[in-house]
N, C-alpha and C. Protein backbone atom coordinates (compact mmCIF):
# COMPACT_ATOMS: atom_id res chain seq x y z
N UNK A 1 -6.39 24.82 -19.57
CA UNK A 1 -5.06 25.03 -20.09
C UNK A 1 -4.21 25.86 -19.13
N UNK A 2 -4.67 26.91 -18.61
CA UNK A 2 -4.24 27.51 -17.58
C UNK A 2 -3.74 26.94 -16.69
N UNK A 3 -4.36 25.92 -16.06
CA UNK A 3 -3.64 25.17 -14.70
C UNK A 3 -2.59 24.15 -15.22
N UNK A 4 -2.81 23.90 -16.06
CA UNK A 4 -1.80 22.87 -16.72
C UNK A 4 -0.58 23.73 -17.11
N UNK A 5 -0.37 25.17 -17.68
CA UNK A 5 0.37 26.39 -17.97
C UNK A 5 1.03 26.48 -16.34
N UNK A 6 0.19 26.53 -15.40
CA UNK A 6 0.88 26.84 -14.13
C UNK A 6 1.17 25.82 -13.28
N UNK A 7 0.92 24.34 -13.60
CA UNK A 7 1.66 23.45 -12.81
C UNK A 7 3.28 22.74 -13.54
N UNK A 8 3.43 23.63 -15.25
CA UNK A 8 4.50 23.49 -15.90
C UNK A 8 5.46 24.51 -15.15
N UNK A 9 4.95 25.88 -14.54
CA UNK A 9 5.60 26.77 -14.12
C UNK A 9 6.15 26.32 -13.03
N UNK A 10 5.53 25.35 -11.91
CA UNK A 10 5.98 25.39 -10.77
C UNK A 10 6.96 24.44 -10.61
N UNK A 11 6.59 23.70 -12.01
CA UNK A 11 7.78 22.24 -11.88
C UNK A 11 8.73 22.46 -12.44
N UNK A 12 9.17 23.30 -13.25
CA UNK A 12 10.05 23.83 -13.69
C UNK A 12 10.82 25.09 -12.59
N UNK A 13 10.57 25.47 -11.92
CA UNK A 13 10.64 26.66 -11.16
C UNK A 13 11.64 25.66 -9.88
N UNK A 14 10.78 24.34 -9.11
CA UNK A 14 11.08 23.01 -8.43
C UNK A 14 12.58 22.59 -9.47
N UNK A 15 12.60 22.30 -10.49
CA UNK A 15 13.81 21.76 -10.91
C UNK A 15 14.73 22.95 -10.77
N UNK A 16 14.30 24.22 -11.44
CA UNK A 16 15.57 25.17 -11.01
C UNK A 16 16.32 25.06 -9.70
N UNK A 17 15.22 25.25 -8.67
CA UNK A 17 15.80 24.85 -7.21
C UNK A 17 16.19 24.13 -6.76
N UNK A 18 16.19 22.77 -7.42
CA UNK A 18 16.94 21.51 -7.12
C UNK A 18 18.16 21.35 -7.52
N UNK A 19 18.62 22.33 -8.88
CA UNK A 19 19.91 22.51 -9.25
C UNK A 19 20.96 23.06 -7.88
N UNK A 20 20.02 23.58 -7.47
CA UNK A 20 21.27 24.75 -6.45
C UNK A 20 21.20 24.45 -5.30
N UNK A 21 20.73 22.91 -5.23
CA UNK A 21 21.00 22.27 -3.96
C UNK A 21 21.79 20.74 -3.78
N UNK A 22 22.69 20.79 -2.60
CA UNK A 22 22.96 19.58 -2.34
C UNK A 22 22.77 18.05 -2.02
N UNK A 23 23.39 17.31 -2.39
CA UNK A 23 22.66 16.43 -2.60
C UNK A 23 21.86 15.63 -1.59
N UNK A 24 21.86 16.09 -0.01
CA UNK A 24 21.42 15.48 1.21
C UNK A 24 20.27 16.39 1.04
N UNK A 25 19.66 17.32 0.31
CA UNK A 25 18.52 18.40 0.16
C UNK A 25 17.65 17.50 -0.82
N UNK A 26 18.31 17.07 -1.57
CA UNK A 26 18.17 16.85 -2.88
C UNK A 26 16.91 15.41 -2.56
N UNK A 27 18.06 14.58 -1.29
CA UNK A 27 17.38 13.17 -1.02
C UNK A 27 16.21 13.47 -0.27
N UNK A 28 15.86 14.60 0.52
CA UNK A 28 15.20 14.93 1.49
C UNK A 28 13.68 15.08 0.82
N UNK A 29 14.05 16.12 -0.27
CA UNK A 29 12.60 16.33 -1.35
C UNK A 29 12.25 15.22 -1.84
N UNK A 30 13.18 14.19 -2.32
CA UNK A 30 12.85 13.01 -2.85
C UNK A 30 12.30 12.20 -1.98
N UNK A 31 12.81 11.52 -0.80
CA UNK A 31 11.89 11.36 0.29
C UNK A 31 10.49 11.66 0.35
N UNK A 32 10.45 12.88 0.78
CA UNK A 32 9.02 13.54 0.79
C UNK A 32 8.06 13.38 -0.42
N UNK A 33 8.65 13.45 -1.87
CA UNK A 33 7.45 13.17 -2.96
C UNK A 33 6.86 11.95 -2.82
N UNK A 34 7.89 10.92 -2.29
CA UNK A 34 7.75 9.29 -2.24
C UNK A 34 6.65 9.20 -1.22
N UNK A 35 6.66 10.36 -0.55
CA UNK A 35 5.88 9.86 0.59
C UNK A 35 4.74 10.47 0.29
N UNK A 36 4.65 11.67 -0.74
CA UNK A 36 3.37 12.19 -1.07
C UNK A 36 2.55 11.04 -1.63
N UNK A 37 3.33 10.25 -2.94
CA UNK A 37 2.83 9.25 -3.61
C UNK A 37 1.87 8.02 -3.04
N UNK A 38 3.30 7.31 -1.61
CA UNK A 38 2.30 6.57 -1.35
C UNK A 38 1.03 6.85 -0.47
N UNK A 39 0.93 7.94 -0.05
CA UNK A 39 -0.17 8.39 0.69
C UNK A 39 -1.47 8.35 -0.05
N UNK A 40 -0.97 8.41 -1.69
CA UNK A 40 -2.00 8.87 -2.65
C UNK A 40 -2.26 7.65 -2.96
N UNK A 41 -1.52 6.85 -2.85
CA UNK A 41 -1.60 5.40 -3.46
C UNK A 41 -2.72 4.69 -2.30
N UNK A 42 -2.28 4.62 -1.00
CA UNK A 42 -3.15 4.29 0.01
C UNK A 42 -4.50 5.01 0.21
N UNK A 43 -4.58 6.35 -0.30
CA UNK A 43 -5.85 6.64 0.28
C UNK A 43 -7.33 6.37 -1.44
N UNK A 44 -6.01 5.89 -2.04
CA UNK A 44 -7.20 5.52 -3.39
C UNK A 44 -7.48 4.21 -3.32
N UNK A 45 -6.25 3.31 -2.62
CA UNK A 45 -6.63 1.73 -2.31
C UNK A 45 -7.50 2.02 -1.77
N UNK A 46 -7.73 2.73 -0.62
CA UNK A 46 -8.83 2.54 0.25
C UNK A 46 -9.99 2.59 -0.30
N UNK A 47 -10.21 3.64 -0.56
CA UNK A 47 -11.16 4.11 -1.43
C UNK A 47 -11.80 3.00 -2.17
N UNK A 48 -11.01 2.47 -3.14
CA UNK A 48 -11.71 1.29 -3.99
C UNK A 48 -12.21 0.07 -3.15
N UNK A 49 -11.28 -0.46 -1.83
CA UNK A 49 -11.50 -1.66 -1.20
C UNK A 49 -12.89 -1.15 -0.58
N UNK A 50 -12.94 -0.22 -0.08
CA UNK A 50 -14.11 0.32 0.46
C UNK A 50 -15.43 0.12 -0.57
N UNK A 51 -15.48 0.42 -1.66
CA UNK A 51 -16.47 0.60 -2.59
C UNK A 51 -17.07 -0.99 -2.80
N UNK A 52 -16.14 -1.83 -2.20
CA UNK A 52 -16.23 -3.13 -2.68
C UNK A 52 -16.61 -4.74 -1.52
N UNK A 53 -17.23 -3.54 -0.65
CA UNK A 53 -17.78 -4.60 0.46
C UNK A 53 -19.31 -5.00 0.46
N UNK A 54 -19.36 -6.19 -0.05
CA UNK A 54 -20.57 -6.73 -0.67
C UNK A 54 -21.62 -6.43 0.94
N UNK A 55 -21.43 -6.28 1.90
CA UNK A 55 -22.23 -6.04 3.09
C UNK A 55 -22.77 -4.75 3.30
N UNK A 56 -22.07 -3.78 2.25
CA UNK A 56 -22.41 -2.68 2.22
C UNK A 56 -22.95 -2.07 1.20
N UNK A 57 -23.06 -3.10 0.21
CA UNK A 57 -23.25 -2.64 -0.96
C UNK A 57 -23.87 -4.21 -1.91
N UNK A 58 -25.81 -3.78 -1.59
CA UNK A 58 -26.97 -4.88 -1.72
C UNK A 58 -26.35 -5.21 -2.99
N UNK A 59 -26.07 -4.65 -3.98
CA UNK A 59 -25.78 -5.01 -5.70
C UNK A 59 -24.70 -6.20 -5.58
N UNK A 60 -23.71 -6.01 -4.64
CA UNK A 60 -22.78 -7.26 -4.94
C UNK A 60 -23.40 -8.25 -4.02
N UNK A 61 -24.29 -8.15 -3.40
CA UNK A 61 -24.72 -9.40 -2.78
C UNK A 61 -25.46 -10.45 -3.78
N UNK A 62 -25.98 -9.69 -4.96
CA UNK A 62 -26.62 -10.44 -5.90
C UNK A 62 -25.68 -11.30 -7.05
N UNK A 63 -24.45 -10.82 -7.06
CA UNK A 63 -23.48 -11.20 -7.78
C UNK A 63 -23.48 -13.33 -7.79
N UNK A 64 -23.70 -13.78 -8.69
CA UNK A 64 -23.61 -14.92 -8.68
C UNK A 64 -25.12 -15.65 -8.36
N UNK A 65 -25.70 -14.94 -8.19
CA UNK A 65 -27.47 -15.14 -7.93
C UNK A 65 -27.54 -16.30 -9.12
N UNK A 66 -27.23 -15.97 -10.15
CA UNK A 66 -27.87 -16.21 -11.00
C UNK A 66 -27.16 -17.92 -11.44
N UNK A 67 -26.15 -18.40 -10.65
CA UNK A 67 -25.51 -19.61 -10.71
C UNK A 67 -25.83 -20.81 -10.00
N UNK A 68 -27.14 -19.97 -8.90
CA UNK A 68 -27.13 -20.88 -7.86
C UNK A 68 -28.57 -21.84 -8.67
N UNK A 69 -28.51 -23.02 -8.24
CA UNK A 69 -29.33 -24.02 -9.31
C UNK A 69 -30.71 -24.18 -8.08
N UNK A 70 -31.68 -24.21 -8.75
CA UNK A 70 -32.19 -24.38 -10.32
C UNK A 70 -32.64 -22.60 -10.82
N UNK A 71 -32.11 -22.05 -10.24
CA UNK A 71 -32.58 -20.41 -11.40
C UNK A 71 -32.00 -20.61 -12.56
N UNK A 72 -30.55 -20.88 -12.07
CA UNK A 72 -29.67 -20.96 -13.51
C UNK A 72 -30.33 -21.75 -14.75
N UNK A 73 -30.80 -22.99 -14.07
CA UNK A 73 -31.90 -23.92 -15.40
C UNK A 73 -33.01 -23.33 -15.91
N UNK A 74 -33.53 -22.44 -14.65
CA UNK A 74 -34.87 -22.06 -15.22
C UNK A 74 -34.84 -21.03 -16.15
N UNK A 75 -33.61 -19.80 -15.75
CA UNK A 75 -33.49 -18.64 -16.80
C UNK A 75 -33.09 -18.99 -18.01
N UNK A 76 -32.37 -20.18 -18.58
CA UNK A 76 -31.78 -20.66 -19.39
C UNK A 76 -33.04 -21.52 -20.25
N UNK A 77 -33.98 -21.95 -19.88
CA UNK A 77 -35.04 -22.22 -20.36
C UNK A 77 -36.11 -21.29 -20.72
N UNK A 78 -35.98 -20.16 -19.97
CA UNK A 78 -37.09 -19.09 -20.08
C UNK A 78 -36.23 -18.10 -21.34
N UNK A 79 -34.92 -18.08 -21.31
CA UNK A 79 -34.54 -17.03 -22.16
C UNK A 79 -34.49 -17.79 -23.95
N UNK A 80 -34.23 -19.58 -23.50
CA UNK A 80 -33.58 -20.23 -25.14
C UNK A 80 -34.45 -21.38 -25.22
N UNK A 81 -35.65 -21.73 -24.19
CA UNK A 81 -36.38 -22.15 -24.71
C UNK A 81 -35.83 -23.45 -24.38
């Protein structure tokens, strides 16, 4: 609750200071959050595309194992008979 108490303080504290600035200040901060964002945006794409390279990761190499014929007939017989 605390950090959530003090990141209300600072954003509020950020809007005070944005009042008492012009508006070429104003675009400048805005700029910069945009650019905080997509940085955050890119380094979590990454992150996920990364998690998701079947060469690196034996579990997705098995993905679809189970379609390739005749397993698919045989598990389907072994599980329903």
């Amino acid at each position: 609750m605390n950090a959530s108490r003090n990141t209300m303080s600072l954003k509020k504290q950020l809007l005070d200071d944005l009042e008492k600035l012009d508006r070429p200040d104003v675009q400048e901060i805005l700029d910069f959050a945009e650019f905080i964002l997509s940085r955050r945006y890119k380094r979590q794409k990454s992150f996920r595309d990364k998690d998701l390279v079947s060469e690196r990761d034996p579990l997705l190499k098995l993905i679809g194992l189970a379609d390739i014929q005749p397993f698919a007939d045989r598990i389907d017989a072994e599980l329903y008979g």
